[in-house]
Protein backbone atom coordinates (compact mmCIF):
# COMPACT_ATOMS: atom_id res chain seq x y z
CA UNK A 1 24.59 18.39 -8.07
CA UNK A 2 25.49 15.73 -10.96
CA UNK A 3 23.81 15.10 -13.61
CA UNK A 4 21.31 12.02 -13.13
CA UNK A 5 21.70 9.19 -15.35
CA UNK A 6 18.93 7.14 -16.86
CA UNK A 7 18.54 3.25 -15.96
CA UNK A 8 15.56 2.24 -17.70
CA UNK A 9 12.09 3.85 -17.85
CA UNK A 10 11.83 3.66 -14.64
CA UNK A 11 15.11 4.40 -12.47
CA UNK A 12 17.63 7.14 -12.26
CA UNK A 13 21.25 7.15 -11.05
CA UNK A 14 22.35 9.92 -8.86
CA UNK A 15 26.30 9.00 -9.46
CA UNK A 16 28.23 9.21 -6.32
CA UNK A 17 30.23 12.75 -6.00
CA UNK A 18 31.67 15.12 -3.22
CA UNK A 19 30.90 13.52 0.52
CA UNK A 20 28.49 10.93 -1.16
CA UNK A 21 30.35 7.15 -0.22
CA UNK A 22 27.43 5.46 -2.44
CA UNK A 23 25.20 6.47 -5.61
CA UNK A 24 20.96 7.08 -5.21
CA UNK A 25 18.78 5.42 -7.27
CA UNK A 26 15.46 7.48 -7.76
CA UNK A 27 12.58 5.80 -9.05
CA UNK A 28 10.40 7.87 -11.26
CA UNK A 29 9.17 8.82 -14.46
CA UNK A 30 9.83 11.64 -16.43
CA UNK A 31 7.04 13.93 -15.10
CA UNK A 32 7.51 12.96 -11.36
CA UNK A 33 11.11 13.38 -11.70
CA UNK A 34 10.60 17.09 -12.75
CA UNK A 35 8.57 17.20 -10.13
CA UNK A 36 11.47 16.20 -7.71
CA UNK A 37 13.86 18.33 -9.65
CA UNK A 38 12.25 21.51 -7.98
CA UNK A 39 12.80 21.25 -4.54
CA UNK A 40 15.78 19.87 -2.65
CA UNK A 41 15.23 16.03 -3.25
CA UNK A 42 18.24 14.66 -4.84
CA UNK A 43 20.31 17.20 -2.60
CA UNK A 44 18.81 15.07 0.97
CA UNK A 45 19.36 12.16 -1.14
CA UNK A 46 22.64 12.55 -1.65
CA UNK A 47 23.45 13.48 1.86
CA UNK A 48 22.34 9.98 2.97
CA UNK A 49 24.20 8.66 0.81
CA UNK A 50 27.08 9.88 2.15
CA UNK A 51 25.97 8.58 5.38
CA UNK A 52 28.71 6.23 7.20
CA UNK A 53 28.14 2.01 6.89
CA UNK A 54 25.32 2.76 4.46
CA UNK A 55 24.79 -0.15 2.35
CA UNK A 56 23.91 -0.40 -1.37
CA UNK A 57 22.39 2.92 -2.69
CA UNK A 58 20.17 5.79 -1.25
CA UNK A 59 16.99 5.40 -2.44
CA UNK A 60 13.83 7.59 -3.21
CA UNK A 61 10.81 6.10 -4.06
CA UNK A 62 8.50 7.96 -6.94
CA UNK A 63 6.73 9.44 -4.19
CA UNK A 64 9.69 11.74 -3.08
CA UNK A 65 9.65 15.08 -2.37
CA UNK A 66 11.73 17.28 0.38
CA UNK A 67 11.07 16.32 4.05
CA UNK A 68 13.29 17.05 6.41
CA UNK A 69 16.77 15.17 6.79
CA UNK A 70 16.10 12.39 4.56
CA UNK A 71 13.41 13.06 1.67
CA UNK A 72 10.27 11.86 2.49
CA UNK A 73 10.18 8.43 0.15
CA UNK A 74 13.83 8.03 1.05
CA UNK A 75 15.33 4.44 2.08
CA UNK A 76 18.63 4.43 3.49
CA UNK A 77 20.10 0.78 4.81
CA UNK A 78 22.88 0.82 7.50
CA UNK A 79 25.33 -1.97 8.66
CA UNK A 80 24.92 -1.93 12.34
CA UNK A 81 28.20 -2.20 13.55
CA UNK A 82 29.60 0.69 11.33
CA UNK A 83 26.68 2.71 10.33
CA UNK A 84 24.18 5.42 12.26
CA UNK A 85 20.81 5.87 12.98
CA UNK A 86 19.60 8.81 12.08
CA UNK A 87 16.06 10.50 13.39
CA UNK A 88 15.56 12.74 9.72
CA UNK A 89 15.35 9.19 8.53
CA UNK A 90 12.32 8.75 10.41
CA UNK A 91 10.77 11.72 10.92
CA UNK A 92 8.59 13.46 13.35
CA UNK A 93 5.48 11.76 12.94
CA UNK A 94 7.19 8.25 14.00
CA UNK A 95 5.16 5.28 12.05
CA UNK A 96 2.61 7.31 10.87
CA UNK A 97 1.11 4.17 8.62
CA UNK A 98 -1.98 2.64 7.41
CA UNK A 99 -4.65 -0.04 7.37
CA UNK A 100 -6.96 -1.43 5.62
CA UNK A 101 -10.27 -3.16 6.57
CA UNK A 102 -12.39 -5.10 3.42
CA UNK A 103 -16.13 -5.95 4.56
CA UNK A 104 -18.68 -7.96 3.46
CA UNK A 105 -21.02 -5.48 1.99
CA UNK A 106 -21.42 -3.90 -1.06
CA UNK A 107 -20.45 -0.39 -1.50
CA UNK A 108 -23.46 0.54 -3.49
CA UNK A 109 -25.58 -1.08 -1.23
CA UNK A 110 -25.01 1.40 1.04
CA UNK A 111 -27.24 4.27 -0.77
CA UNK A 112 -26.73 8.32 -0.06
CA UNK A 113 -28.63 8.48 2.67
CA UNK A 114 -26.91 6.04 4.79
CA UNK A 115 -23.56 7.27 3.90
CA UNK A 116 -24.25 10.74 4.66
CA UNK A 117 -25.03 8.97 8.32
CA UNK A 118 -21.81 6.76 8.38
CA UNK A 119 -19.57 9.80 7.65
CA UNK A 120 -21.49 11.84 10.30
CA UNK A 121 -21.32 9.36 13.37
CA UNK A 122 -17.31 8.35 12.02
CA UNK A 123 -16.65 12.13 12.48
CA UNK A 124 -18.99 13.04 15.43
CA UNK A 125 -17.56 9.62 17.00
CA UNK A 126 -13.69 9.47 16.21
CA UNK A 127 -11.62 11.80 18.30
CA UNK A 128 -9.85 14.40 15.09
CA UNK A 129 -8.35 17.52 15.18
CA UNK A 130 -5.09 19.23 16.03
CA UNK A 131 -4.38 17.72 19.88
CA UNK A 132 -7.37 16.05 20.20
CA UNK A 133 -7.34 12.99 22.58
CA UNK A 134 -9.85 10.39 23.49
CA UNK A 135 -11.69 10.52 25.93
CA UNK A 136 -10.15 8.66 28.34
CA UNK A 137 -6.22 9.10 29.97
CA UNK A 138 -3.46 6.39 30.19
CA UNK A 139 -1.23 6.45 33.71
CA UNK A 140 2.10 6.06 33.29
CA UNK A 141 2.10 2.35 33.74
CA UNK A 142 0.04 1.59 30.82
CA UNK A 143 0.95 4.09 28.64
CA UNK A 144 4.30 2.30 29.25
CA UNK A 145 2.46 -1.51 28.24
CA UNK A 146 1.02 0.24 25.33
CA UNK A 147 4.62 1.56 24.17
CA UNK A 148 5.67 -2.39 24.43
CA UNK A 149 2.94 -4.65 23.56
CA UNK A 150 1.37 -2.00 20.63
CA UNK A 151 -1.79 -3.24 18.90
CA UNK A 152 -1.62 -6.16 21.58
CA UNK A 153 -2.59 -4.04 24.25
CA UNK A 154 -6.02 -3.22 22.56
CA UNK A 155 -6.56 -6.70 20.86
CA UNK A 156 -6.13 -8.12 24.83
CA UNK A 157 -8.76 -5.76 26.34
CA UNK A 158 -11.17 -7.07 23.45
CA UNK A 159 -10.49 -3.97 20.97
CA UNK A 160 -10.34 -6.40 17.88
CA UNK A 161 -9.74 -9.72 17.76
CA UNK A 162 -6.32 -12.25 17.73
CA UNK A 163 -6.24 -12.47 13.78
CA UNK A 164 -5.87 -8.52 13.36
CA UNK A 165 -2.29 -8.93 15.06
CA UNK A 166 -1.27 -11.75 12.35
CA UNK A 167 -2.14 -8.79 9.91
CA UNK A 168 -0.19 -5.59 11.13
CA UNK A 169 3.75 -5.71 10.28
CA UNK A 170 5.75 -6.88 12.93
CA UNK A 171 2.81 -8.31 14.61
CA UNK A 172 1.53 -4.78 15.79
CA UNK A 173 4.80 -4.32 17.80
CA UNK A 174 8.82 -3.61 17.00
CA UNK A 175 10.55 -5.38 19.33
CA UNK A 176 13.29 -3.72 21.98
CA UNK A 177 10.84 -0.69 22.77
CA UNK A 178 11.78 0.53 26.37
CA UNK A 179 9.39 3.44 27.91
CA UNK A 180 12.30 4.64 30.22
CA UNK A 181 13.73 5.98 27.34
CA UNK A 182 10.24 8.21 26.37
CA UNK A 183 10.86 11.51 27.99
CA UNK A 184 8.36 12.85 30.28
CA UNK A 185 6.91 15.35 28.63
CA UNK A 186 6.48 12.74 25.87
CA UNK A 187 4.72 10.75 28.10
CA UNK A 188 2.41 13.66 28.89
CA UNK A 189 1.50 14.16 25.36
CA UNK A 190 0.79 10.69 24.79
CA UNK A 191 -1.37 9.91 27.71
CA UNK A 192 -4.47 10.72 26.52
CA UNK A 193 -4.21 10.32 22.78
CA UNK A 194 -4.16 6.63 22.49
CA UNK A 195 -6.99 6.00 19.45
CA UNK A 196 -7.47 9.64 17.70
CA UNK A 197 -6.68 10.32 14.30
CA UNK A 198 -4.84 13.62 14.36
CA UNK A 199 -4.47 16.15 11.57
CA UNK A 200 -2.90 16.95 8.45
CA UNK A 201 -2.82 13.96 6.10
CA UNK A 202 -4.28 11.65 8.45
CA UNK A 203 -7.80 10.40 7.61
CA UNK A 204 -10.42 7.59 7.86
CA UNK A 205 -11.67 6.53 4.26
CA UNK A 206 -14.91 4.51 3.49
CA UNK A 207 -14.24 3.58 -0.30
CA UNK A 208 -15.43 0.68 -3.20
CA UNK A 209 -13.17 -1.62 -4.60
CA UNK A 210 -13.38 0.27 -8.23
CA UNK A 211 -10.90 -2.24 -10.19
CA UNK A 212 -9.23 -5.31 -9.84
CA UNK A 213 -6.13 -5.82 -11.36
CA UNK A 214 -4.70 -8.88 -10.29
CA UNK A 215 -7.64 -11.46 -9.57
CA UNK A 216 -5.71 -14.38 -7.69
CA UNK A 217 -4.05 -11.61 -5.49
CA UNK A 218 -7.14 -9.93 -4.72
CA UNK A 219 -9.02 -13.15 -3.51
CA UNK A 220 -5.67 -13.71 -1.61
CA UNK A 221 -6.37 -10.55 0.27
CA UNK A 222 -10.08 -11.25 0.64
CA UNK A 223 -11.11 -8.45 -1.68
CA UNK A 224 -13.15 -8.30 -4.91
CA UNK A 225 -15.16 -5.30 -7.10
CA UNK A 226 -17.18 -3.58 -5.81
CA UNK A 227 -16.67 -4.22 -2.29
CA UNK A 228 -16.58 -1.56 0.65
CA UNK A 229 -13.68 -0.75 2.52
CA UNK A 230 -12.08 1.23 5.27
CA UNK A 231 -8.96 2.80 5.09
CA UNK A 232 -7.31 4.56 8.54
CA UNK A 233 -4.15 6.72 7.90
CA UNK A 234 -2.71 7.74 11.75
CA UNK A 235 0.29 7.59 13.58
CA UNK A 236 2.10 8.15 17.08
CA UNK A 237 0.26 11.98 17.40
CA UNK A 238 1.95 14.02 20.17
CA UNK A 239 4.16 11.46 21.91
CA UNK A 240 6.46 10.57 18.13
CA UNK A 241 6.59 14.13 17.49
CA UNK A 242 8.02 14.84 20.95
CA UNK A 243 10.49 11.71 20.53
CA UNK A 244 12.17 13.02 17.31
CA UNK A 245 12.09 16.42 19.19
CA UNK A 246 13.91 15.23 22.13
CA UNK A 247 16.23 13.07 20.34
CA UNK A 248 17.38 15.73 18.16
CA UNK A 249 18.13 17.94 21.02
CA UNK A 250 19.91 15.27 22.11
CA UNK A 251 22.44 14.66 19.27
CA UNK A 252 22.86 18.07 18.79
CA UNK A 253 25.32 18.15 22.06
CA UNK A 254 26.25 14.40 22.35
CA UNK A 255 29.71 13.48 22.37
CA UNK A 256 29.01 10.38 20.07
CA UNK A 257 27.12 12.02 17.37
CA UNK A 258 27.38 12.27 14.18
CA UNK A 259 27.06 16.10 12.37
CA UNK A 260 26.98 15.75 8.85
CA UNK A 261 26.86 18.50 6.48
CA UNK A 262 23.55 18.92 6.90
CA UNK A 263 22.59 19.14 10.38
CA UNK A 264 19.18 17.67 9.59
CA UNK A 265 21.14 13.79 9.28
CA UNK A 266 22.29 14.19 12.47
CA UNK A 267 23.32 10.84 13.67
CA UNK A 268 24.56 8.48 15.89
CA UNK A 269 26.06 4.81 16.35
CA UNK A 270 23.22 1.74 16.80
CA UNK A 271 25.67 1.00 19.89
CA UNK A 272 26.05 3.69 21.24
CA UNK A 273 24.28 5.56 24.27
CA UNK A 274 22.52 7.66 22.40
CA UNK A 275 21.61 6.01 19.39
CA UNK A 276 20.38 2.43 21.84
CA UNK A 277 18.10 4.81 23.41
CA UNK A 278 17.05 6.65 20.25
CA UNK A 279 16.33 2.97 18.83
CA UNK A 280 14.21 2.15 21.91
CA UNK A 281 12.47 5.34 21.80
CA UNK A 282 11.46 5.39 18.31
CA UNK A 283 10.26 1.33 19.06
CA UNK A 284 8.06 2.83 22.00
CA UNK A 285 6.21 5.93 19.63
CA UNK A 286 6.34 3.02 16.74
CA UNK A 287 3.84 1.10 19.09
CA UNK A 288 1.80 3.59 20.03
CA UNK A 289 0.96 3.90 16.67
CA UNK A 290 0.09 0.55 16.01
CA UNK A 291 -2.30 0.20 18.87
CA UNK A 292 -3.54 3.81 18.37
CA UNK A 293 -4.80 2.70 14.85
CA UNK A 294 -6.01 -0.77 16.68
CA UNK A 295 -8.27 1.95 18.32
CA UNK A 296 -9.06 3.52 15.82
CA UNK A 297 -10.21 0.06 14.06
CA UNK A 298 -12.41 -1.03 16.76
CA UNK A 299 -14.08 2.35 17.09
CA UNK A 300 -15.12 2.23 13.23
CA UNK A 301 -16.43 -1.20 13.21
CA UNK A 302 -18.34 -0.04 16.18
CA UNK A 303 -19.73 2.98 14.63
CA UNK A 304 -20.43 0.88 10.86
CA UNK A 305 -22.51 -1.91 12.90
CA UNK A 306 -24.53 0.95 15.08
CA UNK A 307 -25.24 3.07 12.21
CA UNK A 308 -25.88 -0.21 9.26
CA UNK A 309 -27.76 -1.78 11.79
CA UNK A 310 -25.46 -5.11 11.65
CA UNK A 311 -23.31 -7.54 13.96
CA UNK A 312 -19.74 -8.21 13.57
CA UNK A 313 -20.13 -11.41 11.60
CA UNK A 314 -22.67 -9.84 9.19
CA UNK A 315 -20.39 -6.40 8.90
CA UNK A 316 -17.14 -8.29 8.42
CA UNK A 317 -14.38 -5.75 9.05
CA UNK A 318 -11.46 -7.54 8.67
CA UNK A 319 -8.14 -6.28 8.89
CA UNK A 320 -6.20 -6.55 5.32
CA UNK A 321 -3.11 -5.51 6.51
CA UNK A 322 -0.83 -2.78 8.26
CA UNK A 323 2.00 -0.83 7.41
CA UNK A 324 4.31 1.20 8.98
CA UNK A 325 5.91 3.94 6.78
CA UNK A 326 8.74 6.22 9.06
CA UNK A 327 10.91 3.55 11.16
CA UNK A 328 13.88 2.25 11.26
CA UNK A 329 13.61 -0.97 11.74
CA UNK A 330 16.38 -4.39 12.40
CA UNK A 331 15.91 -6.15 9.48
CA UNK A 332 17.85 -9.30 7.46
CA UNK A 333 18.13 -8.55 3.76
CA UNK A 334 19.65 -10.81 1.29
CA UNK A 335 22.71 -8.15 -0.17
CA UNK A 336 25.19 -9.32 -2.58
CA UNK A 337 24.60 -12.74 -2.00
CA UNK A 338 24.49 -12.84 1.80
CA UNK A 339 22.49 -12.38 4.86
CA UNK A 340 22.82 -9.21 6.86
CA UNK A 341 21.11 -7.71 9.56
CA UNK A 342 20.82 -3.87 8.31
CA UNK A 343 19.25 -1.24 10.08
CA UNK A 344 16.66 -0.30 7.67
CA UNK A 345 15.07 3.36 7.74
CA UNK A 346 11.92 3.86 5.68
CA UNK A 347 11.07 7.82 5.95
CA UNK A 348 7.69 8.21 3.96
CA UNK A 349 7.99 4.58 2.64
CA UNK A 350 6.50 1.07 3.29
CA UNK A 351 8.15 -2.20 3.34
CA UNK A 352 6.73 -4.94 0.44
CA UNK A 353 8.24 -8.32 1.34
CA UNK A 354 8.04 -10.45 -1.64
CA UNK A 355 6.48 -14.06 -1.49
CA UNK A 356 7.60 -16.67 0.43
CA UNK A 357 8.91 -14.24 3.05
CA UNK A 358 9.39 -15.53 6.60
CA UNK A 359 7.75 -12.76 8.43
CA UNK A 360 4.44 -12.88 5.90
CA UNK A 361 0.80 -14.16 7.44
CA UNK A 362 0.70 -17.90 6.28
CA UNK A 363 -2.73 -16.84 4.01
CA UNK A 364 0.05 -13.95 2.10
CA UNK A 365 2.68 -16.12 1.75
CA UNK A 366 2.21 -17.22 -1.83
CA UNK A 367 1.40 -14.31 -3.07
CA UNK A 368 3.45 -11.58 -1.00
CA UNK A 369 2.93 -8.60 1.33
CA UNK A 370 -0.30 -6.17 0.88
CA UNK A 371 1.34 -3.07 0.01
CA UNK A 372 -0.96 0.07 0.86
CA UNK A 373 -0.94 3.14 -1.13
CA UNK A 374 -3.44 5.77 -0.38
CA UNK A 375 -3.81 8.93 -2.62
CA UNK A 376 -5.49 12.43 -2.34
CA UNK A 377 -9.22 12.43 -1.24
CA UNK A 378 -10.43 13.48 -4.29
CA UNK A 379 -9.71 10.33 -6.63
CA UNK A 380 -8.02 7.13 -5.69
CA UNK A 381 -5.62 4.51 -3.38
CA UNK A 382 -4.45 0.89 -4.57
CA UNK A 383 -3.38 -2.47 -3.09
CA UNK A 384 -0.46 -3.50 -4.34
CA UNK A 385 1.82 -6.93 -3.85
CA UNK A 386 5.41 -6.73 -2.62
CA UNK A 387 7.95 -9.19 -5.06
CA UNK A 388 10.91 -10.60 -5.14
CA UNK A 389 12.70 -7.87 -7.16
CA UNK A 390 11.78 -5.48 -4.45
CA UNK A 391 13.57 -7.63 -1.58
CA UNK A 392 16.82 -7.91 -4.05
CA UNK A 393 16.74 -3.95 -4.74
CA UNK A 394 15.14 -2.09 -2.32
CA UNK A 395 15.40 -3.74 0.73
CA UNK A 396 11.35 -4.77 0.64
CA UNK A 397 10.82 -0.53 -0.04
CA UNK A 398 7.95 0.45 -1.92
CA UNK A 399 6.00 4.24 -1.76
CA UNK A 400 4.13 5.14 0.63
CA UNK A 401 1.45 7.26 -0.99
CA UNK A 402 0.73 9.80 -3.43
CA UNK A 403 3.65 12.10 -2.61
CA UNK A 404 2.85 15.91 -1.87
CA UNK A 405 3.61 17.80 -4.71
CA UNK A 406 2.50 21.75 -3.43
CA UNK A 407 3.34 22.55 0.18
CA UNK A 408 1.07 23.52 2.67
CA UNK A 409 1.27 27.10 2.68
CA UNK A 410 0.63 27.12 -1.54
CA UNK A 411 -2.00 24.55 -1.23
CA UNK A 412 -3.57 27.47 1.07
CA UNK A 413 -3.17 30.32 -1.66
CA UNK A 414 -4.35 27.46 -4.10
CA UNK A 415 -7.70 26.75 -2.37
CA UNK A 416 -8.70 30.87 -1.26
CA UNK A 417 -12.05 31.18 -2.08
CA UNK A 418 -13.18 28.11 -3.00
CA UNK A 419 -15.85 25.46 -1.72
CA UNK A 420 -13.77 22.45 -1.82
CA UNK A 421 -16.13 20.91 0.57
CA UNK A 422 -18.64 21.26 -2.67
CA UNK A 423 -15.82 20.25 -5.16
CA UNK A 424 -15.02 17.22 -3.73
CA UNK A 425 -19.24 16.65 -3.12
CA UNK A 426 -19.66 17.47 -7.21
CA UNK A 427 -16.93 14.08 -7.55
CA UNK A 428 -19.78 12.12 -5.09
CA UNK A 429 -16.80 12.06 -2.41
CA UNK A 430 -18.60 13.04 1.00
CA UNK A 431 -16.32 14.94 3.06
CA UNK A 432 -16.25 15.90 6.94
CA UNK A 433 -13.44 17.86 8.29
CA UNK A 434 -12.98 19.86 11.34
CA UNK A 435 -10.78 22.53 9.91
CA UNK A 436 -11.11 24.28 6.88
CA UNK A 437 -7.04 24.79 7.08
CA UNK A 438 -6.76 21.36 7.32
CA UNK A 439 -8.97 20.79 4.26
CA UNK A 440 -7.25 23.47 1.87
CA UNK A 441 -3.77 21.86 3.50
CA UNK A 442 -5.24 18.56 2.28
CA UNK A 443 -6.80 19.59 -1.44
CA UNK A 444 -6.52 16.64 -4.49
CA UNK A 445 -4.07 19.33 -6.38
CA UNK A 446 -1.61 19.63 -3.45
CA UNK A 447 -0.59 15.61 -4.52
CA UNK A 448 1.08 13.97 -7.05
CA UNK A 449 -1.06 11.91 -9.26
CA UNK A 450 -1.16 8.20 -7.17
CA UNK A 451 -1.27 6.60 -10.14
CA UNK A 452 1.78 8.02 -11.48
CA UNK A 453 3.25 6.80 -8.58
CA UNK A 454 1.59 3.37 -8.82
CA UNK A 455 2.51 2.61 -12.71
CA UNK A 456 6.32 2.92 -11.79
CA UNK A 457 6.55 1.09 -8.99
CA UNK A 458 4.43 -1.51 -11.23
CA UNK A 459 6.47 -0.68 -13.82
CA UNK A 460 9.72 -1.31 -11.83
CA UNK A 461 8.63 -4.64 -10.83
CA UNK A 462 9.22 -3.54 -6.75
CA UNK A 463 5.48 -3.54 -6.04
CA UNK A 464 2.20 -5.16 -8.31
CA UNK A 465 -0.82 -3.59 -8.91
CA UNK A 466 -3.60 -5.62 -7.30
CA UNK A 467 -7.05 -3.46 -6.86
CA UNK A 468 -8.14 0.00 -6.93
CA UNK A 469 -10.35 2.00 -4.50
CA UNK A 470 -12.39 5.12 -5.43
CA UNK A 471 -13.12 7.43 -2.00
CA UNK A 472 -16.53 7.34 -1.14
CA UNK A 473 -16.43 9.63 2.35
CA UNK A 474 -13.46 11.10 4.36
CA UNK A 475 -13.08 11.87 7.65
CA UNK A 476 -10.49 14.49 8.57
CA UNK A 477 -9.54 16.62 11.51
């Protein structure tokens, strides 16, 4: 592996050697690049960089850490006539993303005593857990309209309202999703998981505005200090997990795939058999998320109003926005001075148009895309504001998140014989969790410091800082 060579503060250059046909750019300070430096990072990097029709460099957000094919906080852009798409540049957990909901009530308004209740009923009354589903089972037929309408499909059966679809990316749904190519036994494992949270780092997160950064942005986004909000980290559950699954089974014996080095990137053409129906696929589980958070929404302003006593109007949870983070998505990006459509896959990473972007709600459009990074449960998550800079050098990338910096097995030596149940109380943060694996799995220490993370992206000029948000209660399965 070359040596990597400094930019600025800010950026590293992963040079292009051996089988790479471009260079990676890493963004990261010193201490999260050490961080990188101990796992296989920059070696996934560099194999998607010397993916075919891959355009400008491989990139790895300060987030990044191994995953498996690309690096989880890797961006890799692909011309679609000569590149691939490639399912480790998605991942298993297809458009696991977030949301964000702002209200219009105080966070210490709230008092102990009624957030001791809110956590209870959000955990007693939001289906969590390793394959748990909802309570009620989708037939083939409309599991099929929720894989192509997404949030829609909720929003038109009165779960939320019109204006939380002008808030999602890609208006709650990619387009060119086609169930026929959703295996069955995908189908089966989605069926009755449309609007649960899942496991692992998936959570629901009632939190206070703690710090506003960027005043004019903030009011943009209808937030302001002090002010309770919901956060809802979910994806695509069973049915993603069994797409990547099947799809990788798939291009491991067909004729037009691509075997790289490392069989992880396996690949195909956007045009071909294969990678159309991989492409449609991936659309379908991308969907599923969206609406499945939709759910998920609608469930937790149900459950605030019951519990707080209050109506819609008075309770005011209004969507903010939502992000996808593993897709691969048909984008146009501005590259060397023209317009291309690229095949764009974010694995672990969120987009951050910059202002005046076509695709931005009207009310963003000065201002530019909500860009949602949640941390550990223990401290904090921030808004930040896609720019300009970000659509000129990452292809409208930012990070995703916080960025796991133990795995899961040493976060589970890490946390033997502790409370962290009591820990995290001791830091006022409420917790409810199903699992006690899920918890140690889950512990502040296993993540990078979010801030970290936040100051070079800020830093780097591809994302702003625009509030902070301190955890107040978690729910996790």
């Amino acid at each position: 592996m070359p040596d990597l060579q400094k930019i600025d503060d800010f950026r590293w250059r992963l040079p292009q050697s051996g089988d790479m046909v471009t260079d990676g750019v890493v963004y990261a300070d010193r201490d999260l690049l050490a961080s990188l430096l101990k796992d296989g990072t920059l070696q996934q990097l560099a194999g998607v960089a010397g993916l075919p029709g891959i355009v400008g460099p491989a990139l790895a957000m300060p987030d990044a850490h191994q995953g498996y094919g690309f690096p989880i906080g890797g961006v890799g852009a692909f011309d679609p006539d000569k590149g691939v798409v490639s399912p480790g540049g998605v991942g298993y957990d297809i458009n696991c993303g977030v949301r964000l909901l702002r209200s219009k009530l105080a966070a210490d308004d709230i008092g102990a005593k009624r957030l001791a209740k809110l956590a209870d009923a959000l955990a007693v009354g939001v289906p969590a857990g390793v394959g748990k589903g909802s309570a009620s089972r989708l037939d083939s037929k409309e599991l099929g309209r929720v894989m192509t309408r997404g949030a829609a499909w909720a929003v038109e059966r009165g779960q939320g309202t019109p204006s939380d679809l002008e808030f999602c990316e890609a208006g709650g749904a990619i387009p060119g999703a086609d169930p026929a190519a959703v295996s069955q036994r995908a189908h089966k494992r989605g069926s009755g998981q449309a609007g649960s949270l899942g496991a692992g780092n998936h959570f629901i997160e009632l939190a206070r505005v703690d710090e506003v950064f960027d005043p004019a942005a903030a009011q943009t986004f209808g937030l302001a200090q002090g002010m309770l909000v919901l956060w809802i980290h979910s994806g695509s559950r069973g049915l993603g997990h069994q797409v990547c699954d099947d799809y990788l089974k798939r291009l491991a014996r067909d004729k037009d795939a691509l075997r790289p080095a490392d069989r992880q990137l396996v690949a195909a053409p956007p045009d071909s058999p294969v990678g159309r129906d991989y492409l449609a696929a991936m659309a379908a589980a991308a969907n599923f998320a969206f609406n499945n958070r939709q759910l998920l929404s609608q469930d937790c302003r149900d459950i605030l109003g019951r519990v707080l006593g209050l109506g819609p109007a008075d309770l005011g949870l209004g969507l903010v926005y939502d992000v996808a983070h593993n897709v691969a998505k048909r984008e146009v990006h501005q590259w060397q001075g023209k317009a291309r459509e690229l095949i764009v896959h974010r694995k672990g990473a969120t987009r951050a148009l910059g202002p005046g972007h076509a695709e931005l709600p009207s009310r963003y459009g000065a201002v530019g895309q909500p860009v949602l990074v949640p941390g550990d449960m223990g401290t904090a998550s921030y808004v930040l504001k896609g720019t300009a800079r970000a659509m000129a050098e990452t292809f409208a990338s930012a990070a995703h998140g916080a960025g796991r910096r133990l795995s899961r097995t040493k976060a589970k030596k890490l946390a033997k014989g502790r409370d962290l149940r009591a820990e995290l109380a001791s830091a006022q943060v409420l917790v409810r969790a199903r699992s006690g694996k899920t918890l140690a799995e889950e512990m502040p220490e296993a993540y990078k410091d979010v801030s970290q993370v936040v100051e070079v992206m800020h830093g780097a000029g591809i994302a702003r800082k625009v509030v902070r948000t301190r955890p107040l209660a978690v729910i996790k399965g």
